[in-house]
Protein backbone atom coordinates (compact mmCIF):
# COMPACT_ATOMS: atom_id res chain seq x y z
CA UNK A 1 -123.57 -81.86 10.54
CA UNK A 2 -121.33 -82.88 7.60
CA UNK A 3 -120.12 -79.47 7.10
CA UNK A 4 -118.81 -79.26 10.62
CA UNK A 5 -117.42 -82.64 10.66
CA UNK A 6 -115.34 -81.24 7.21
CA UNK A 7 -114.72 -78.17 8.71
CA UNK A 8 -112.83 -79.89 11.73
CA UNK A 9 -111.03 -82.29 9.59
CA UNK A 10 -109.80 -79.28 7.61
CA UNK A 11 -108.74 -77.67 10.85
CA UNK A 12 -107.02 -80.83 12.30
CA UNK A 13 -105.23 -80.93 8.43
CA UNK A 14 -104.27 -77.77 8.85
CA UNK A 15 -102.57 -77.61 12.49
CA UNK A 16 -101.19 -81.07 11.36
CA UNK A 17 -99.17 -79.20 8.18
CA UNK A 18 -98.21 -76.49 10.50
CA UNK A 19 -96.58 -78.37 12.77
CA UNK A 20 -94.72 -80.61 9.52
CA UNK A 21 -93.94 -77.21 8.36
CA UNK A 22 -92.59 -75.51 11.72
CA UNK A 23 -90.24 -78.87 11.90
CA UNK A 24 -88.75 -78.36 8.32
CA UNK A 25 -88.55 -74.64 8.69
CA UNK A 26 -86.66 -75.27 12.16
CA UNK A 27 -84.23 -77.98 10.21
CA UNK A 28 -83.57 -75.20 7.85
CA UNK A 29 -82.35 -72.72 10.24
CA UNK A 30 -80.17 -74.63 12.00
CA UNK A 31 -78.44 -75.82 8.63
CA UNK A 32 -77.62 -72.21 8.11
CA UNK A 33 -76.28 -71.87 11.52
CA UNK A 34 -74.23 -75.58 10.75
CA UNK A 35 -73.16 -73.98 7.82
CA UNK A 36 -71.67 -70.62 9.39
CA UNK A 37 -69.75 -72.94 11.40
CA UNK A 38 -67.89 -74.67 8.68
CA UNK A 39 -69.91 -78.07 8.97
CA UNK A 40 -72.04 -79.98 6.56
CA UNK A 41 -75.82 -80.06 7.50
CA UNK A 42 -77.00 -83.20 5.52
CA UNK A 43 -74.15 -85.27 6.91
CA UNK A 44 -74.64 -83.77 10.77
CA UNK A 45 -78.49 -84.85 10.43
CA UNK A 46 -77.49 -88.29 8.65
CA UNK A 47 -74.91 -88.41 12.05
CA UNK A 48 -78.62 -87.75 13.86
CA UNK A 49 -80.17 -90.73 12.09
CA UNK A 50 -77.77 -93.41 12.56
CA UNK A 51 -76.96 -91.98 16.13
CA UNK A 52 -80.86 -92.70 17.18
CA UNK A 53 -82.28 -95.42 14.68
CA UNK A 54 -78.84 -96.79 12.71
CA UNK A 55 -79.30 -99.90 15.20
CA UNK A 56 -80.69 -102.25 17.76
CA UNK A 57 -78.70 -100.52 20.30
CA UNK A 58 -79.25 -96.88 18.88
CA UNK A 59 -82.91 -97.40 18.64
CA UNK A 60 -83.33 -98.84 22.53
CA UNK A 61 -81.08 -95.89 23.64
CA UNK A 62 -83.81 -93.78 21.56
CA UNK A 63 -87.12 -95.55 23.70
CA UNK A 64 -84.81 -94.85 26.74
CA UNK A 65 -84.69 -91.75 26.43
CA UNK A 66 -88.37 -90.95 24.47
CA UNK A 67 -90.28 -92.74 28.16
CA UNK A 68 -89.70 -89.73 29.84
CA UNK A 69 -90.50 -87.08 27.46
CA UNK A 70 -93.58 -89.25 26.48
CA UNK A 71 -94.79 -89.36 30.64
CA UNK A 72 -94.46 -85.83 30.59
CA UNK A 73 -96.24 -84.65 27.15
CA UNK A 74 -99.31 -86.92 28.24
CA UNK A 75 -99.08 -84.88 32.07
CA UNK A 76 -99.20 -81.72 29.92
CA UNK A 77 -101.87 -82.69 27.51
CA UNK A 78 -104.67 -84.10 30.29
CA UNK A 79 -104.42 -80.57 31.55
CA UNK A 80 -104.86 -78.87 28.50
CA UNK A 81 -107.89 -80.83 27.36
CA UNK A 82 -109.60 -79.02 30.31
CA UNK A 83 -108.55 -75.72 29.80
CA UNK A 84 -105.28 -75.73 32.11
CA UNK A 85 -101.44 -75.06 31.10
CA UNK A 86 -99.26 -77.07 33.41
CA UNK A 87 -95.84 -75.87 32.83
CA UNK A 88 -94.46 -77.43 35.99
CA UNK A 89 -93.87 -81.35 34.72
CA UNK A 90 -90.22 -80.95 35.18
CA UNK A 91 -90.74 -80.19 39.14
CA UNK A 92 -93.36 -83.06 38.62
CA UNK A 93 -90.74 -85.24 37.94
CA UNK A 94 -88.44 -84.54 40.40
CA UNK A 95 -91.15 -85.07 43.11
CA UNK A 96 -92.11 -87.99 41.68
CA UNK A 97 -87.92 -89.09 41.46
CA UNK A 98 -88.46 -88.17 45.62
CA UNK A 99 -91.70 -90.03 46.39
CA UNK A 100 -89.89 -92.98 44.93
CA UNK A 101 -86.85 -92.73 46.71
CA UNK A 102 -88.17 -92.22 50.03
CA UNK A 103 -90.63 -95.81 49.58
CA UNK A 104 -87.25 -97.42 48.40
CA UNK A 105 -85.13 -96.14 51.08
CA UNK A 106 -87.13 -96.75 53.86
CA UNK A 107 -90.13 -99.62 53.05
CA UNK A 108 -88.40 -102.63 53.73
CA UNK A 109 -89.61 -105.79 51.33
CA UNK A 110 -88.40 -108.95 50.05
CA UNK A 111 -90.37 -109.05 46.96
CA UNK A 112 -90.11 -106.20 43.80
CA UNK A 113 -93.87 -107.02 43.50
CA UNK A 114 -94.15 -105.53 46.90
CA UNK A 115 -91.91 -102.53 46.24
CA UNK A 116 -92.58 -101.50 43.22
CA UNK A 117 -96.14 -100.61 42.93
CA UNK A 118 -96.03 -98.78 46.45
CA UNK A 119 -93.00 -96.67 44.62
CA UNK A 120 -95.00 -96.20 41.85
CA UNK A 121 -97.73 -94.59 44.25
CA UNK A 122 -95.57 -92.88 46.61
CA UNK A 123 -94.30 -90.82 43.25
CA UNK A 124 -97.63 -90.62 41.84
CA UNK A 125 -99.40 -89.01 45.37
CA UNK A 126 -95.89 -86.71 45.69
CA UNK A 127 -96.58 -85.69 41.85
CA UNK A 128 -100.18 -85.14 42.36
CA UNK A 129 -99.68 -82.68 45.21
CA UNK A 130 -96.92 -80.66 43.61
CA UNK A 131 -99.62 -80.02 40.92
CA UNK A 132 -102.35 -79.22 42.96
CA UNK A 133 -100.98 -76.49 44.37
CA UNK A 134 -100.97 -73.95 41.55
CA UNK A 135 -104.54 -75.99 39.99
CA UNK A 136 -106.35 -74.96 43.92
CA UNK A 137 -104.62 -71.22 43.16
CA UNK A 138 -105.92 -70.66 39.96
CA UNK A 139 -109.24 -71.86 40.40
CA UNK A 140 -110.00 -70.17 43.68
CA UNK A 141 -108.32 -66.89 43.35
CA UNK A 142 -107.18 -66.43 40.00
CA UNK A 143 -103.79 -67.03 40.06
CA UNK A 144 -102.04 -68.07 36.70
CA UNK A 145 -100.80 -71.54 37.12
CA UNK A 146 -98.63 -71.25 33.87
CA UNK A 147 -96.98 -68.75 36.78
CA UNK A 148 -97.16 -71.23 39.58
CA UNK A 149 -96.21 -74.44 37.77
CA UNK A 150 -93.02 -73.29 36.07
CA UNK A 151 -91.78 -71.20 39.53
CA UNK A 152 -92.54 -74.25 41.31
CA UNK A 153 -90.13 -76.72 38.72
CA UNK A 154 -87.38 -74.43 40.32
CA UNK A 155 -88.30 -75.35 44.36
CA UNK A 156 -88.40 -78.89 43.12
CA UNK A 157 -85.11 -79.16 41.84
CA UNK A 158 -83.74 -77.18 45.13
CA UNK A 159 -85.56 -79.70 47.13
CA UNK A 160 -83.75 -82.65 45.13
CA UNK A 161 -80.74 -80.71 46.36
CA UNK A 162 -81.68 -80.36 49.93
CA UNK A 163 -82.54 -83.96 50.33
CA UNK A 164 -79.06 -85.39 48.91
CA UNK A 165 -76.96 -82.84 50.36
CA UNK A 166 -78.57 -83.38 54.10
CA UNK A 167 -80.87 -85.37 55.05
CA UNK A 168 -80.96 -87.94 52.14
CA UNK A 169 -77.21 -88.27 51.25
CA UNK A 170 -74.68 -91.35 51.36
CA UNK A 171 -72.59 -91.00 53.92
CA UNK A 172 -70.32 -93.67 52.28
CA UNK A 173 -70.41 -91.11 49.02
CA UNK A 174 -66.93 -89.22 49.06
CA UNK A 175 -67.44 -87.47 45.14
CA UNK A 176 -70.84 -87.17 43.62
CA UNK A 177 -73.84 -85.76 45.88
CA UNK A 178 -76.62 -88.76 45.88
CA UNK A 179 -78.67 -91.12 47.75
CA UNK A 180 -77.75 -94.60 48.90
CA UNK A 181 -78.13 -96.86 46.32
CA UNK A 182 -81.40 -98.80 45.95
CA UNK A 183 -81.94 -102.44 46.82
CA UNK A 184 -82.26 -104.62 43.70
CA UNK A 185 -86.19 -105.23 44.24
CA UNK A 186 -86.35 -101.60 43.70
CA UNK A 187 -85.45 -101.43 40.13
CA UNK A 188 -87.94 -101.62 37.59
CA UNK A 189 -87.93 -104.68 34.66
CA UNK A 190 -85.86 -104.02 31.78
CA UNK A 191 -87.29 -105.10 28.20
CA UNK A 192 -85.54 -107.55 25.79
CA UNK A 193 -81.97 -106.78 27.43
CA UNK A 194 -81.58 -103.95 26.93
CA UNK A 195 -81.75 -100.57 29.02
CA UNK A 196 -85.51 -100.22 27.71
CA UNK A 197 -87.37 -100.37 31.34
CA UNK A 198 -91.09 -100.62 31.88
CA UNK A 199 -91.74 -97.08 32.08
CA UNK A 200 -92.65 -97.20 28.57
CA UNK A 201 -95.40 -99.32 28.94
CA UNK A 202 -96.76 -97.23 31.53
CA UNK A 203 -96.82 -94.05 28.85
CA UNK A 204 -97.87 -96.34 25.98
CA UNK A 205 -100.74 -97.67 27.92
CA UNK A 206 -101.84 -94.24 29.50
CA UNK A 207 -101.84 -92.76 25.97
CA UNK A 208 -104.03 -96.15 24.64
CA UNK A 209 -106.64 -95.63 27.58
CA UNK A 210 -106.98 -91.96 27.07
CA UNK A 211 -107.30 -92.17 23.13
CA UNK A 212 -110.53 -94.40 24.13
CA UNK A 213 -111.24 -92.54 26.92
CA UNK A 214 -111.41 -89.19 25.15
CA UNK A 215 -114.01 -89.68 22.15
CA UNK A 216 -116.28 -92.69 23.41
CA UNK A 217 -116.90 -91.90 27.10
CA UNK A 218 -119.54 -89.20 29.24
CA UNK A 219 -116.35 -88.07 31.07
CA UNK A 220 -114.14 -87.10 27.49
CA UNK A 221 -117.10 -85.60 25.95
CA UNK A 222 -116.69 -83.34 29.44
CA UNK A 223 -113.33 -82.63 29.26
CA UNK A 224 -113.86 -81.77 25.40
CA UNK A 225 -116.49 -79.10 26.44
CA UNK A 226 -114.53 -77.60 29.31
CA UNK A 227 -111.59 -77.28 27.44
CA UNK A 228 -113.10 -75.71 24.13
CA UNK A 229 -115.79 -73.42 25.94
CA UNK A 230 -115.38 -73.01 30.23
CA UNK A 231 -118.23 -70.90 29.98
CA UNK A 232 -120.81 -73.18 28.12
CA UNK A 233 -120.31 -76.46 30.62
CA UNK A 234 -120.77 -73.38 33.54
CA UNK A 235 -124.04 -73.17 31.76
CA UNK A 236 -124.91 -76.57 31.57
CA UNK A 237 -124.10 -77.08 35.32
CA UNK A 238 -120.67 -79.16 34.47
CA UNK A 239 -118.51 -78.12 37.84
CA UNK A 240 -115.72 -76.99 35.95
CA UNK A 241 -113.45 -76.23 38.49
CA UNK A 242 -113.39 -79.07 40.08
CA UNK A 243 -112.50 -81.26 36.59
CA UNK A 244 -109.69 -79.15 36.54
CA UNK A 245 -108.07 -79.78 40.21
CA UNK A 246 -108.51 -83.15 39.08
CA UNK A 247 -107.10 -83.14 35.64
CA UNK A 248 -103.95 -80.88 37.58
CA UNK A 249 -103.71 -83.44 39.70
CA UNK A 250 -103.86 -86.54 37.33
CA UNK A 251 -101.13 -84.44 34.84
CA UNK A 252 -98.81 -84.14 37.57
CA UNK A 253 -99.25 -87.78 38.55
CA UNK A 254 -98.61 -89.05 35.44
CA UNK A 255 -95.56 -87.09 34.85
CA UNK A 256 -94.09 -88.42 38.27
CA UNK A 257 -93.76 -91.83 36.83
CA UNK A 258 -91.09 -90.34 34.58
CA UNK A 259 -89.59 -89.61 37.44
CA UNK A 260 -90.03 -93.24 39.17
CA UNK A 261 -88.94 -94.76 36.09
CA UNK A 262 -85.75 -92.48 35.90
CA UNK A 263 -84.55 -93.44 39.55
CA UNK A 264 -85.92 -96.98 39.74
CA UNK A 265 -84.77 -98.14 36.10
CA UNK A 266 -81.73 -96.16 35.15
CA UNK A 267 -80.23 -94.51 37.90
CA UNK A 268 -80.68 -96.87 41.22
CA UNK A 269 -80.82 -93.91 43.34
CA UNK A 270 -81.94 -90.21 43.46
CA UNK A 271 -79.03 -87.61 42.37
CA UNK A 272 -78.99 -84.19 41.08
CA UNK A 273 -78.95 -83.73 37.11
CA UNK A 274 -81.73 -86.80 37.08
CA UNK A 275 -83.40 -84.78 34.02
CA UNK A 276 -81.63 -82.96 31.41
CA UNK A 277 -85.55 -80.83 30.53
CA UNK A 278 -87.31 -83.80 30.32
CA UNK A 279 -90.01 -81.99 31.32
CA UNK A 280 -89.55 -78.97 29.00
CA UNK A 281 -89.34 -81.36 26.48
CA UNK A 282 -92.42 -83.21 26.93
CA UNK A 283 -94.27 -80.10 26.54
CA UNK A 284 -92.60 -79.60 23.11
CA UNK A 285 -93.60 -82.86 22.52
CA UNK A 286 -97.69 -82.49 23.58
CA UNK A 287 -97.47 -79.16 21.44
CA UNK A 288 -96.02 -80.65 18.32
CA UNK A 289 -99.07 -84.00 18.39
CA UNK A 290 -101.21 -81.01 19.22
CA UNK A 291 -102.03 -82.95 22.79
CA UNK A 292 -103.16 -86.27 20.80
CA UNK A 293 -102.22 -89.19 23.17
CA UNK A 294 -101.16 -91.41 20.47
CA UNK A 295 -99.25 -88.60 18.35
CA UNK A 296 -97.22 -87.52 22.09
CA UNK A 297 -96.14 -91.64 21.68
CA UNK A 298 -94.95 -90.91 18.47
CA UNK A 299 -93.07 -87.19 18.61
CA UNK A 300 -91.53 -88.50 21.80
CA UNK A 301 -90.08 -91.36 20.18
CA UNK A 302 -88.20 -88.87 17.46
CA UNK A 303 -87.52 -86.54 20.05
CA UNK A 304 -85.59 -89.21 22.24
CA UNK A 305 -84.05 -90.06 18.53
CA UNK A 306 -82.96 -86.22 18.64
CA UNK A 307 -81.70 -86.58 22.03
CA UNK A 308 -80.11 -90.13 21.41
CA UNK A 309 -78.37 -89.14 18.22
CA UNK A 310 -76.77 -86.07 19.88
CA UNK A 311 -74.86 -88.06 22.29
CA UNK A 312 -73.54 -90.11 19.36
CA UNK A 313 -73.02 -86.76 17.35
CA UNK A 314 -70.58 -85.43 19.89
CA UNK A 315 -68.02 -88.36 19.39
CA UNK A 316 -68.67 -88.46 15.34
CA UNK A 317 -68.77 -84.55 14.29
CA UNK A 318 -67.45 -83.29 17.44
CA UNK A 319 -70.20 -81.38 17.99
CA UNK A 320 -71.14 -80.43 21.51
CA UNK A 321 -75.08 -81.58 22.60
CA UNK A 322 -76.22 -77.71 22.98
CA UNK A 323 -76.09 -78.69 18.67
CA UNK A 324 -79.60 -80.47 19.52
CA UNK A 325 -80.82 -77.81 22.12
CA UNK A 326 -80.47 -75.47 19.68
CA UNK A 327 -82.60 -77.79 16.84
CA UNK A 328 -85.21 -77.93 19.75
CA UNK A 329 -85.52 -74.33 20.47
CA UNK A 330 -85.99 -73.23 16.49
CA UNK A 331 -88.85 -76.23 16.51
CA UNK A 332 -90.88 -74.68 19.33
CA UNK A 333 -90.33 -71.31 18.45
CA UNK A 334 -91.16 -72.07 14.40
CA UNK A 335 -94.27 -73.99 15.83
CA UNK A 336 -96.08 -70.96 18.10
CA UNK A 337 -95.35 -68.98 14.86
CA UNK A 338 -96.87 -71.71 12.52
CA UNK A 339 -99.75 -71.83 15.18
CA UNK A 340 -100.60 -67.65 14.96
CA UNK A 341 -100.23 -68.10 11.37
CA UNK A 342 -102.89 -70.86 11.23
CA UNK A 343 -105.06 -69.30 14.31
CA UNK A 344 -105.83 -66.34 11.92
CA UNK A 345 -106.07 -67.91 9.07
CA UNK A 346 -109.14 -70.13 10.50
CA UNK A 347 -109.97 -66.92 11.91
CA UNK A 348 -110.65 -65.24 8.66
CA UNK A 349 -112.39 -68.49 7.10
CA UNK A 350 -114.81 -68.44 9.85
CA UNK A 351 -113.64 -72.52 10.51
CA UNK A 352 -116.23 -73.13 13.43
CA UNK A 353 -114.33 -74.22 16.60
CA UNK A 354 -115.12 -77.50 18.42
CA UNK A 355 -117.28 -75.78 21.18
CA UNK A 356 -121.06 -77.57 21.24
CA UNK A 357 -124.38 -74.87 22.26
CA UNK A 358 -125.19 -74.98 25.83
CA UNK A 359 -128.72 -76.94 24.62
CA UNK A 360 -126.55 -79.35 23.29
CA UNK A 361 -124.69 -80.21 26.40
CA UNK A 362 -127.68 -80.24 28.14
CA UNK A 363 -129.47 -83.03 26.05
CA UNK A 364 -126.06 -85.16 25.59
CA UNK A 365 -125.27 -85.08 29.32
């Protein structure tokens, strides 16, 4: 027993390096690409720094933008720990941005405590749906859902399109495509006056209640099973399939809220360009914490730095953003490299993988 609990601390140690390493390898490269074009690397990253933590204001622009991509790496992660890739947050989003807007736009209350939480849920059940569709594909005839999810981000942003061109749109708007604004019970609280909304105590407190949720509870000693060995809870009469509907559905709920948050807290109204990849970079985010609810917090906090610091990078190095897109792409691509690296290495160490023996399910069901 004290072997495998060393042998899975040296595994977590070891993904953990990886991913350090993938990050400074993927900071390397794009100093030689800074380089080639005549500017100074260490002074473009310190640019970075200030840009996202230098400040009060730098730092709350940072949490701003770090709520989303933190929404959306814990809707990625719930579906991995059972065994399911949901590429589809950023259509999540979106649905969730609609669910939202339609409650606003048409539920008419005097009170935001009335509004509010029936926003929240109108974005969560739109969010829920868009997810189930490719979780009830794959698990009754085999279709991929990596497939179906990221297709489907595509028909979500169309919709978001549709409904602000036609049906949805201002008719007082003469310029940008959008909705009517939302009434002011619609928007949610901001935090210490500043743009920092209450979205990011919805992600914080989602990542606290599935870090206890996970290790100390019948249901996340399931989810640990059917995610490291679909096979073994078959055995020990676990219905698999359904605990990953649900865990589709739950992802994509949870990553509508970024999109409730987006509308109700910073934009006032639906409108197309709501996320710059939120989504796509919420999964870099769950990959890089390895799908640890806590470490998702964290990464998405220096992510939104990244993403906060590029804006401010633009006016101080004129450098376009594309500068950070680019620092993004090396860190996901360095990290599935780190990650084959490591894969074989425990490979050829014979590191046992967390998967329990189907007598052991049996006994700690």
């Amino acid at each position: 027993m004290v072997s495998g609990h060393w042998q899975k601390l040296r595994r977590a140690a070891l993904y953990t390096l990886g991913s350090l390493t993938a990050v400074l390898i993927a900071f390397l490269i794009t100093a030689v690409f800074l380089l080639l074009v005549g500017r100074n690397p260490i002074e473009v990253y310190i640019g970075i720094y200030q840009g996202a933590f230098g400040d009060s204001f730098s730092f709350s622009e940072t949490l701003v933008a770090a709520t989303p991509i933190m929404l959306c790496g814990l809707g990625v992660a719930i579906a991995q720990w059972l065994g399911m890739m949901n590429v589809g947050v950023e259509g999540q989003l979106y649905l969730g941005a609609i669910g939202a807007t339609y409650v606003a736009l048409n539920c008419h209350f005097t009170h935001s405590w009335q509004l509010l939480p029936l926003m929240l849920v109108g974005a969560a059940i739109c969010g829920g749906f868009w997810s189930f569709i490719p979780a009830i594909l794959r698990v009754t005839i085999g279709v991929s859902e990596v497939i179906t999810t990221l297709l489907m981000n595509y028909i979500a942003l169309l919709l978001v399109e549709f409904l602000i061109h036609g049906p949805w749109e201002d008719p007082n708007n003469v310029s940008w495509p959008q909705t009517a604004a939302f009434p002011a019970i619609a928007e949610l609280p901001h935090l210490f006056a500043t743009r920092v909304h209450l979205g990011i105590v919805f992600g914080i407190g989602i990542a606290l209640l599935f870090a206890f949720l996970l290790p100390t509870t019948k249901i996340g000693f399931i989810s640990r099973v059917i995610g490291s060995n679909p096979d073994a809870a078959e055995y020990a009469h676990y219905k698999v399939k359904r605990y990953q509907v649900w865990a589709m559905i739950i992802s994509g709920a949870v990553a509508a809220l970024a999109g409730f948050s987006q509308v109700s807290a910073i934009e006032g109204r639906l409108r197309s360009g709501l996320s710059p990849g939120y989504g796509y970079t919420g999964f870099l985010a769950c990959w890089l914490a390895r799908h640890n609810p806590i470490a998702i917090v964290i990464v998405s906090i220096l992510i939104g730095g990244l993403l906060s610091g590029a804006d401010s990078l633009q006016l101080s190095a004129k450098l376009p953003f594309a500068t950070v897109n680019i620092l993004q792409g090396m860190i996901f691509f360095c990290l599935l490299a780190t990650e084959q690296y490591i894969n074989k290495l425990t490979s050829k160490s014979n590191i046992e993988s967390n998967t329990e023996s189907p007598k052991v399910l049996r006994s700690e069901a």
